[in-house]
Protein backbone atom coordinates (compact mmCIF):
# COMPACT_ATOMS: atom_id res chain seq x y z
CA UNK A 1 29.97 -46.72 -8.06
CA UNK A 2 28.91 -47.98 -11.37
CA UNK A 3 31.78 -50.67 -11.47
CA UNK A 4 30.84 -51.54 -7.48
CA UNK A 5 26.85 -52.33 -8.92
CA UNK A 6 28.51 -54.38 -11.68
CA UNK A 7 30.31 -56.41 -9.70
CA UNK A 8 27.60 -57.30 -7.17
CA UNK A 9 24.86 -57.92 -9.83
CA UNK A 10 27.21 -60.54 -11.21
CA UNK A 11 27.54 -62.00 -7.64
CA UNK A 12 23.97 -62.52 -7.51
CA UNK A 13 22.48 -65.79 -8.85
CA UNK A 14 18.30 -65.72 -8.92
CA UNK A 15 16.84 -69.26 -9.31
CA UNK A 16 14.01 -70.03 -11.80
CA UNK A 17 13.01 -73.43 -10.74
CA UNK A 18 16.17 -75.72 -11.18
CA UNK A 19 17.29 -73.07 -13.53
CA UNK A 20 20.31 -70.71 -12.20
CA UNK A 21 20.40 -67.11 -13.75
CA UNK A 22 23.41 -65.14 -13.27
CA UNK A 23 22.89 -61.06 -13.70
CA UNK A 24 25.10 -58.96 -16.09
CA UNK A 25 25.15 -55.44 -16.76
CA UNK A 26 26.59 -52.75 -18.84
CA UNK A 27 26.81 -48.94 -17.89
CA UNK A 28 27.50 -45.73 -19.75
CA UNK A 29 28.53 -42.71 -16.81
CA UNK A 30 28.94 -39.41 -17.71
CA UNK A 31 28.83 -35.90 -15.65
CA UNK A 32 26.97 -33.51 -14.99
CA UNK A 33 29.17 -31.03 -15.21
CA UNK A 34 30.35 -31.91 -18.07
CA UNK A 35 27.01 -31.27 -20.37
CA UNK A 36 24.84 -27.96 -20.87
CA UNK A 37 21.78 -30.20 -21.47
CA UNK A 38 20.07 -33.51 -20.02
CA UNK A 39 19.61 -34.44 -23.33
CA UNK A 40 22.90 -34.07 -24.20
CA UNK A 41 23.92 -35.77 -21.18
CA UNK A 42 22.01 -38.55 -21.64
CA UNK A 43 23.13 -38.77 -25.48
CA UNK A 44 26.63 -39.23 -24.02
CA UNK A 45 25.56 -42.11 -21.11
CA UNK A 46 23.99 -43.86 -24.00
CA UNK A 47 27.05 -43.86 -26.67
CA UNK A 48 28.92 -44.86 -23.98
CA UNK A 49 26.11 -47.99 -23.25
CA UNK A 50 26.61 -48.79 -26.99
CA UNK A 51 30.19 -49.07 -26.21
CA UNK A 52 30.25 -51.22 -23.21
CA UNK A 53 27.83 -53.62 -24.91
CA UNK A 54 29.94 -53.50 -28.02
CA UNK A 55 33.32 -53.99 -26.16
CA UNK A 56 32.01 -57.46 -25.04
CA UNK A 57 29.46 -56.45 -22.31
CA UNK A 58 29.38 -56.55 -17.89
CA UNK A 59 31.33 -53.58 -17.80
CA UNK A 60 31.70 -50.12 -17.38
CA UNK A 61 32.47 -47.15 -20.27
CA UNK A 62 33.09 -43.62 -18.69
CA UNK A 63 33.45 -40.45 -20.36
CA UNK A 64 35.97 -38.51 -17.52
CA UNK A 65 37.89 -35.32 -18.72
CA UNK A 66 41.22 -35.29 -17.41
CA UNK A 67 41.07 -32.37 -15.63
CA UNK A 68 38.64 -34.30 -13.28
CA UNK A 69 40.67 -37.18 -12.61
CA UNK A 70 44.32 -35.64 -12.98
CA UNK A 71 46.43 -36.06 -16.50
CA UNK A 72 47.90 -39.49 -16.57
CA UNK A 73 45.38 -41.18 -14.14
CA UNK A 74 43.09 -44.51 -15.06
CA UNK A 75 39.68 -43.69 -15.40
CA UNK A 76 37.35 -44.25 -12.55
CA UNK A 77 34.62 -46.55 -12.59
C-alpha cells in the first residue's frame, strides 16, 4: 500500500504558476502486531523513515518478520 501511494504521488505534478512541482515521498511501515506499545511502534516506523531518506529517498523501508511473509520471500511494500 505504502509503495502503491509512492508511486502515485510521484505521478502527480502540481503547478505553481509556470513552475512544475513533482511530489516525492519516503515511508517507514511497521506492524502492529509486531510491537507491545504505540510508542514503540512508532519508534520503529520512524527508524525506518530515517532509513528510506538516508538510502536516497521516494521509497519505501519495511520492518516484516519472516514468519509474516514466508522465509525466503522479498519484502512487501
Amino acid at each position: 500500500m505504502a509503495e502503491r501511494l509512492r508511486q502515485e504521488l510521484a505521478e502527480r505534478v502540481l503547478w505553481a504558476g509556470t513552475e512544475s512541482i513533482t511530489l516525492r515521498a519516503s515511508f517507514g511501515v511497521v506492524t502492529l502486531s509486531d510491537h507491545d506499545s504505540i510508542e514503540r511502534l512508532i519508534a520503529d516506523a520512524d527508524a525506518l523513515l530515517y532509513r528510506a531518506k538516508q538510502s536516497g529517498r521516494d521509497q519505501v523501508c519495511s520492518a516484516v518478520t519472516e514468519s509474516q511473509r514466508g522465509k525466503g520471500s522479498p519484502l512487501p511494500v
